[in-house]
Protein backbone atom coordinates (compact mmCIF):
# COMPACT_ATOMS: atom_id res chain seq x y z
CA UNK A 1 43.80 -1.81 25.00
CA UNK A 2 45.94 -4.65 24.29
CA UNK A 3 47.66 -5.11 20.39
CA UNK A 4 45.51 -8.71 20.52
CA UNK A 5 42.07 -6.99 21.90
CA UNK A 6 42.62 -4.37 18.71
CA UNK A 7 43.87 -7.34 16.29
CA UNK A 8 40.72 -9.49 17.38
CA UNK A 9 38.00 -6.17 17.14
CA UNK A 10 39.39 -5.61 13.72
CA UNK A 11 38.48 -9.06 12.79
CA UNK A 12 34.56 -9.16 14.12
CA UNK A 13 34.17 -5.97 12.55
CA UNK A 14 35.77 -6.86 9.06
CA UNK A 15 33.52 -9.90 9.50
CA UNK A 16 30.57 -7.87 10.42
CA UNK A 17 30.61 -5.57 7.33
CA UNK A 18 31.32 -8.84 5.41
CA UNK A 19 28.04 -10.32 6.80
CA UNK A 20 26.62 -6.96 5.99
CA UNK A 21 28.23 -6.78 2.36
CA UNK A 22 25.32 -8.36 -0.02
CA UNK A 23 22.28 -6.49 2.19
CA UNK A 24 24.26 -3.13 1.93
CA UNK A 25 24.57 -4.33 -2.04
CA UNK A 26 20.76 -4.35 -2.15
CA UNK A 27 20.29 -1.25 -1.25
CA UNK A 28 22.44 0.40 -3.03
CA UNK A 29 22.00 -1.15 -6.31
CA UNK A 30 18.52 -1.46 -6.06
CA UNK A 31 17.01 1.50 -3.99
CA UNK A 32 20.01 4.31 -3.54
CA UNK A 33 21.27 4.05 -7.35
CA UNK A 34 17.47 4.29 -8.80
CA UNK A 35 16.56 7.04 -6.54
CA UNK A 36 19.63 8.65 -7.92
CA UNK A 37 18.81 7.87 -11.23
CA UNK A 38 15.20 9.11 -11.13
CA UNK A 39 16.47 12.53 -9.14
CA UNK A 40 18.68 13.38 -12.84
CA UNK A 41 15.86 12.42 -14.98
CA UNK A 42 14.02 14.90 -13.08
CA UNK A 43 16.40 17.49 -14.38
CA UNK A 44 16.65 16.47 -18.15
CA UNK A 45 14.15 16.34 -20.53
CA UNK A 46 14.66 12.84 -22.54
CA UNK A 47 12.39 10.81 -24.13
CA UNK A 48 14.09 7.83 -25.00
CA UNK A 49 15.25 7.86 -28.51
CA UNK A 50 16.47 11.63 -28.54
CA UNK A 51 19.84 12.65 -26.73
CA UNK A 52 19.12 13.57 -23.24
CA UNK A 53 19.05 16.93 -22.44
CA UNK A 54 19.53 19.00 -19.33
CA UNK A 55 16.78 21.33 -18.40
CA UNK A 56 17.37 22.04 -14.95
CA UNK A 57 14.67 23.15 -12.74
CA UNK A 58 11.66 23.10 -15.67
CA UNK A 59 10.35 19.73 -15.47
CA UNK A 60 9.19 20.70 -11.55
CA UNK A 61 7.81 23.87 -12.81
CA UNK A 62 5.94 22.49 -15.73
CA UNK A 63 4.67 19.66 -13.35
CA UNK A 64 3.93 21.78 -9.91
CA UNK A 65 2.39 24.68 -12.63
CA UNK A 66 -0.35 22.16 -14.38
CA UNK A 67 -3.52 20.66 -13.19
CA UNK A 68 -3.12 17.49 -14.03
CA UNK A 69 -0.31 16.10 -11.74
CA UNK A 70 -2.41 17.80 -8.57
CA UNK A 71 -5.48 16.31 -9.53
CA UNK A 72 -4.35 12.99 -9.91
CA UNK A 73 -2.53 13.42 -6.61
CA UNK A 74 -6.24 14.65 -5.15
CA UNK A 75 -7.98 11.07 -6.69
CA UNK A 76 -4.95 9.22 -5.15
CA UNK A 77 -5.80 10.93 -1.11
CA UNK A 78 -9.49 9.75 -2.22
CA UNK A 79 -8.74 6.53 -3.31
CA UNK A 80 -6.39 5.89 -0.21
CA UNK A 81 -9.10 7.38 2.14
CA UNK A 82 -11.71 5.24 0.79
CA UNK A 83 -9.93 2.14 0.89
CA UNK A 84 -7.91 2.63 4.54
CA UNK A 85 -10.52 3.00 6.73
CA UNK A 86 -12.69 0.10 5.41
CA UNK A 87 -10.33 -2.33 5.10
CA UNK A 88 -8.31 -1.98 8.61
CA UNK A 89 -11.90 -2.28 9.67
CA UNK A 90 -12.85 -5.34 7.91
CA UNK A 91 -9.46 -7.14 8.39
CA UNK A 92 -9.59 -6.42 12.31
CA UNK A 93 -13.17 -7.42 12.17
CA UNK A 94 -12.98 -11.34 10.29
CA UNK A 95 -9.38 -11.67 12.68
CA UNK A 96 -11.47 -11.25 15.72
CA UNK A 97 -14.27 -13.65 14.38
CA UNK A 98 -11.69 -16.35 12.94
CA UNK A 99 -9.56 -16.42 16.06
CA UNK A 100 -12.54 -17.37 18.11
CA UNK A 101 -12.12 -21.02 16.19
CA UNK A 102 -15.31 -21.01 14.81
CA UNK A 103 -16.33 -24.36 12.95
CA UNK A 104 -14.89 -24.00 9.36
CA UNK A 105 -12.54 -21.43 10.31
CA UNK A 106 -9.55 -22.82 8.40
CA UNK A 107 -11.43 -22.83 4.86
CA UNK A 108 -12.28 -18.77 5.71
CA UNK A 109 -8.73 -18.24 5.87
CA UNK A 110 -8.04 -19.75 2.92
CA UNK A 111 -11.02 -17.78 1.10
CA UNK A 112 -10.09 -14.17 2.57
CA UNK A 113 -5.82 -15.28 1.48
CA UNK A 114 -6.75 -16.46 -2.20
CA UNK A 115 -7.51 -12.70 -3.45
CA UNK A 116 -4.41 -11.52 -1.99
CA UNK A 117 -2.03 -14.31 -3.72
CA UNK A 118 -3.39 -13.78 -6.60
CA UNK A 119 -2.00 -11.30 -10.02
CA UNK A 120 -3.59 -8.00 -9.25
CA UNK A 121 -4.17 -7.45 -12.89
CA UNK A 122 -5.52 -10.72 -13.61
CA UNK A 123 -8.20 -10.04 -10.65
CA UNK A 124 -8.87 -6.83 -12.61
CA UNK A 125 -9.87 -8.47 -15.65
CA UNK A 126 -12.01 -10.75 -14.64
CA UNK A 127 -13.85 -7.59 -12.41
CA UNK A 128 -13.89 -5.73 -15.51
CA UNK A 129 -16.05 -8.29 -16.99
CA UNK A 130 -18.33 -8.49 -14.19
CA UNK A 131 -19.06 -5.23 -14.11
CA UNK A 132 -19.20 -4.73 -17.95
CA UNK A 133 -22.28 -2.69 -18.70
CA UNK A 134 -22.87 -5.60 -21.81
CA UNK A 135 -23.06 -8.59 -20.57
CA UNK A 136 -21.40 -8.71 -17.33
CA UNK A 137 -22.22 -10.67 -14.78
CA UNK A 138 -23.31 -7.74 -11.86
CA UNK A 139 -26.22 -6.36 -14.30
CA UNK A 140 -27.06 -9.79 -15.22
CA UNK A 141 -27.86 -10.59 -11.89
CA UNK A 142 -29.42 -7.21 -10.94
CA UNK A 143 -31.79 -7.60 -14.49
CA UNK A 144 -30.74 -3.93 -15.22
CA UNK A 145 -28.00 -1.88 -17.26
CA UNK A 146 -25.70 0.36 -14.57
CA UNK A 147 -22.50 2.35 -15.87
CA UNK A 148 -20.31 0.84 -13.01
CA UNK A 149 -16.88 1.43 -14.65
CA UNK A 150 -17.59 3.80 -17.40
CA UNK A 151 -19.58 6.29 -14.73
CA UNK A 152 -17.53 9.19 -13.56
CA UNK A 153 -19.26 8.76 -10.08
CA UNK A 154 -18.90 4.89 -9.61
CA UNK A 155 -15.60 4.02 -11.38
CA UNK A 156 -13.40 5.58 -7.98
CA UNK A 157 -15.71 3.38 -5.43
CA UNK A 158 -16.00 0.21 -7.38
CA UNK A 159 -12.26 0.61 -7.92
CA UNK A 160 -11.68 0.98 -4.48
CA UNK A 161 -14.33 -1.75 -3.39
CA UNK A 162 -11.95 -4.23 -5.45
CA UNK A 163 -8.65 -2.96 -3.87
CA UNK A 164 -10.34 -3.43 -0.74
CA UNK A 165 -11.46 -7.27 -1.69
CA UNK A 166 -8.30 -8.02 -2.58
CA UNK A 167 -6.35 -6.58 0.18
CA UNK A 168 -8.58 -7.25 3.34
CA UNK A 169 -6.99 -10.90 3.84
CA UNK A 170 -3.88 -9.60 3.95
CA UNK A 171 -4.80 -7.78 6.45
CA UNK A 172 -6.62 -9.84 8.51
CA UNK A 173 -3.47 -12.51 8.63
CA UNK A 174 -1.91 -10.19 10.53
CA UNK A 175 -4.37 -8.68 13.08
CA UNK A 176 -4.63 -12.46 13.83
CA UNK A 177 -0.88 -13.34 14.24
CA UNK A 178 -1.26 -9.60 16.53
CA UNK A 179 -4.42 -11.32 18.45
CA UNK A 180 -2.77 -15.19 18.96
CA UNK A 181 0.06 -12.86 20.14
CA UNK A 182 -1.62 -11.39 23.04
CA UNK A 183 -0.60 -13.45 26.59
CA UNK A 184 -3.71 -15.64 27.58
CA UNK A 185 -3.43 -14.32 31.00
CA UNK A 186 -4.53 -10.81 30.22
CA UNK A 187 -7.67 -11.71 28.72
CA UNK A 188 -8.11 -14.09 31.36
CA UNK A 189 -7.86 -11.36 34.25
CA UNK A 190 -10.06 -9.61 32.27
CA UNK A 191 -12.90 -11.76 32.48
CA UNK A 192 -12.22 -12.19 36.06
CA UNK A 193 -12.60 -8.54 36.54
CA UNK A 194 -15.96 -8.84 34.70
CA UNK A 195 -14.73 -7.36 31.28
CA UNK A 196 -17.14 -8.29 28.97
CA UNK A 197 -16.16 -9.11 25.14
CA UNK A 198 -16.55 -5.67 23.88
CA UNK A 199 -14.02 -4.02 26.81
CA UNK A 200 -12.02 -6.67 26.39
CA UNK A 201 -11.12 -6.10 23.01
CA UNK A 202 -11.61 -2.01 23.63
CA UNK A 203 -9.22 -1.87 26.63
CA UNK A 204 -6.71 -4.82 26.43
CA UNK A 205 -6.99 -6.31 22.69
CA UNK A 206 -7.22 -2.97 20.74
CA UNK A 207 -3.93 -1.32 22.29
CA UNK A 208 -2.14 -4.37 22.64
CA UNK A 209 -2.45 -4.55 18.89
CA UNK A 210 -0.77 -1.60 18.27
CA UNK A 211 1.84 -3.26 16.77
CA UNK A 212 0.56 -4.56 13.93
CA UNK A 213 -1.77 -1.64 13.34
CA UNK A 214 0.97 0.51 12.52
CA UNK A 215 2.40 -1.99 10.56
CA UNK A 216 -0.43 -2.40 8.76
CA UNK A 217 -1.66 1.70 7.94
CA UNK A 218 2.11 1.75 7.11
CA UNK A 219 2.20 -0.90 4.62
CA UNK A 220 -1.73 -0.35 3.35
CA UNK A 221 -0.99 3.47 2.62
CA UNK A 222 2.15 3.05 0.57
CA UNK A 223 0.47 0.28 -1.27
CA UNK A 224 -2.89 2.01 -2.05
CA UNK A 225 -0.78 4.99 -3.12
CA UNK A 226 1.48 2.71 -5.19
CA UNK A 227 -2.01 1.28 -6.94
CA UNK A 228 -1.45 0.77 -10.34
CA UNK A 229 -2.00 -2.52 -11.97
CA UNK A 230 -5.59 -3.79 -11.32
CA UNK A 231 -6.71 0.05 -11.51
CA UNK A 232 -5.34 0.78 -14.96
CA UNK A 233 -7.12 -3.07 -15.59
CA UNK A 234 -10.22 -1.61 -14.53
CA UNK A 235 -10.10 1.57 -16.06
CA UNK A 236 -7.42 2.15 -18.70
CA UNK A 237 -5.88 5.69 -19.27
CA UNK A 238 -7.66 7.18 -16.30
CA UNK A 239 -11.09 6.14 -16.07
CA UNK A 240 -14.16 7.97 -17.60
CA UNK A 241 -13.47 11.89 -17.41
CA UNK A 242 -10.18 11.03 -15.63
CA UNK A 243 -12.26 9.83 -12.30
CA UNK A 244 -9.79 7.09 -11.84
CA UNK A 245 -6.28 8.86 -12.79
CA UNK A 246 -4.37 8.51 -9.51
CA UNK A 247 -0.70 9.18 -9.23
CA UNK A 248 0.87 5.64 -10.25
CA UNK A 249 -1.32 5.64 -13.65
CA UNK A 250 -0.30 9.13 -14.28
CA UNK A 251 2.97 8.63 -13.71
CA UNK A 252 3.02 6.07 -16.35
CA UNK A 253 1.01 7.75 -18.51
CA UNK A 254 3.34 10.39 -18.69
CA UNK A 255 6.41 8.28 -18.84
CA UNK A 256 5.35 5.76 -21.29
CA UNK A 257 1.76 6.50 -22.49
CA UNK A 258 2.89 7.89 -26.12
CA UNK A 259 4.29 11.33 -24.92
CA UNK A 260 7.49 9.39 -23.22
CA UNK A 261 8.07 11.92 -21.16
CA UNK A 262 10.33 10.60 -18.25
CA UNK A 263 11.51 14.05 -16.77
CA UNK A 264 7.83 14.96 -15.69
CA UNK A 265 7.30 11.36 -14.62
CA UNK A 266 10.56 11.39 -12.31
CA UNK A 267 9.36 14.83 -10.53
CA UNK A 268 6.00 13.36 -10.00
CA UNK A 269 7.57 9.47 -8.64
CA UNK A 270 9.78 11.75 -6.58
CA UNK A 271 7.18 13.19 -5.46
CA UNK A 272 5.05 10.58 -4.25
CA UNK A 273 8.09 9.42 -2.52
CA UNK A 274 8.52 12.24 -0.94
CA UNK A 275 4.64 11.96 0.56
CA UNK A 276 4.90 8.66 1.67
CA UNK A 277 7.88 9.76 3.48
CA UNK A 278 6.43 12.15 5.11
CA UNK A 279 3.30 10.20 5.61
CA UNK A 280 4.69 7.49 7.44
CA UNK A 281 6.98 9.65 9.90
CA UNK A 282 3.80 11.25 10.98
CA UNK A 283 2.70 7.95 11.48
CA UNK A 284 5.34 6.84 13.39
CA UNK A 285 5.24 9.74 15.52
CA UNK A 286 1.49 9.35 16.11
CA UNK A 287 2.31 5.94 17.05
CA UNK A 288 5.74 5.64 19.05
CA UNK A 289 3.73 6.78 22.47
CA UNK A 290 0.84 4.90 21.77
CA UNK A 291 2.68 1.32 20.62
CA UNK A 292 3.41 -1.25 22.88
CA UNK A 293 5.92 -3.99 22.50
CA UNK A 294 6.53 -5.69 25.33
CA UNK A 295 3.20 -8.36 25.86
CA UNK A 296 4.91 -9.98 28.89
């Protein structure tokens, strides 16, 4: 290799990493450093106005050793289970009706974005007072009195009935970029074949969507794992009898609920992270032999 072949591969990759610089930045400053940050408050014991203090290995013990921090991990697989299923369902479901161009189409998308756009905790207020036992607007129109967020038994569903409200036009926007994605000519063949509508979208839409349904289980299950905001709105401190305590409000509970405890809160935000981790590379496995790119 020439001096001027060296001299000029030098250059493209000094301007590479250049290019590179303020992404790499990014990450490092705001994902590498916190993680860092949260693995040695993990191993001191600090609680904001004291000196920190270095306790090694106790904060996992106390954590992995108590009830609470595996419950609340339990309520959080509930909670996710609930709200997965049902909303990759619905989402798929409206996409498939609204990409048929249906009169009034447009103003549906609109509808099904609006929830999505909008402050998860404001949407949790204003369920709250619908589903106030005094006055709200659900027993008003049902003419009775039900417990729907102070009821150990409803406040998970209800709370997962919202997530799902909120969520499901996200999820339909992109099952139906995944369906106006899909070559003409396919479905086309199809229906010479004599495919009707349901193997149609059973043998050539479904897989061909693959895509965007990993992307979407992906995204949904760190999200509804992540669910804080319009939960805690719903039912503050953990819900009636702690039916609603999932990971992210314990987390914050223990961190900055009174106690200020941020050692216990960094083992159990590790973690978490360390679930969804896992989580999504079994998801990617399930997925790599099963996904297909290429819609030519």
């Amino acid at each position: 290799m020439t001096t001027s072949a060296r001299s000029r591969g030098g250059r493209d990759t000094l301007m590479a990493w250049t290019f590179l610089a303020p992404s790499l930045a990014g990450v490092v400053f705001f994902l590498v450093l916190p993680i860092l940050v949260v693995i040695w408050l993990s191993l001191n014991r600090w609680d904001l106005l004291q000196p920190m203090r270095f306790v090694g290995l106790d904060n996992w013990i106390n954590v992995y050793s108590e009830p609470t921090f595996g419950r609340s991990m339990l309520i959080s697989v509930i909670f996710v289970l609930l709200v997965i299923p049902l909303q990759t369902a619905l989402g798929l479901f409206m996409a498939t009706l609204l990409s048929r161009g249906l009169p009034a189409s447009g103003l549906f998308r609109v509808i099904y974005v609006v929830p999505w756009i909008c402050a998860p905790l404001a949407l949790g207020v204003v369920w709250k007072w619908i589903f106030s036992p005094y006055g709200g607007a659900a027993n008003a129109l049902l003419g009775t009195q039900v417990e729907w967020l102070t009821s150990p038994t409803l406040a998970l569903p209800l709370v997962a009935a919202v997530s799902i409200w909120s969520q499901v036009g996200y999820v339909t926007l992109f099952f139906m970029a995944g369906l106006a994605g899909i070559p003409p000519t396919l479905l086309e063949a199809a229906a010479l074949d004599g495919a009707g509508a349901w193997q149609t979208f059973w043998r050539i839409k479904l897989p061909l969507l693959g895509p965007t349904m990993f992307f979407v289980l992906v995204t949904g299950v760190i999200a509804s794992f992540q669910a804080f905001d319009q939960i805690y709105a719903l039912t503050p401190n953990g819900g009636p009898q702690g039916s609603t305590d999932v990971i992210a409000t314990r987390i914050y509970l223990e961190a900055f609920g009174g106690a200020f405890n941020l050692g216990p809160a960094s083992v159990m935000a590790l973690s978490l992270f360390a679930l969804l981790v896992v989580i999504t590379v079994l998801q990617q496995r399930f997925f790599s032999q099963r996904v297909t790119y290429d819609l030519s």
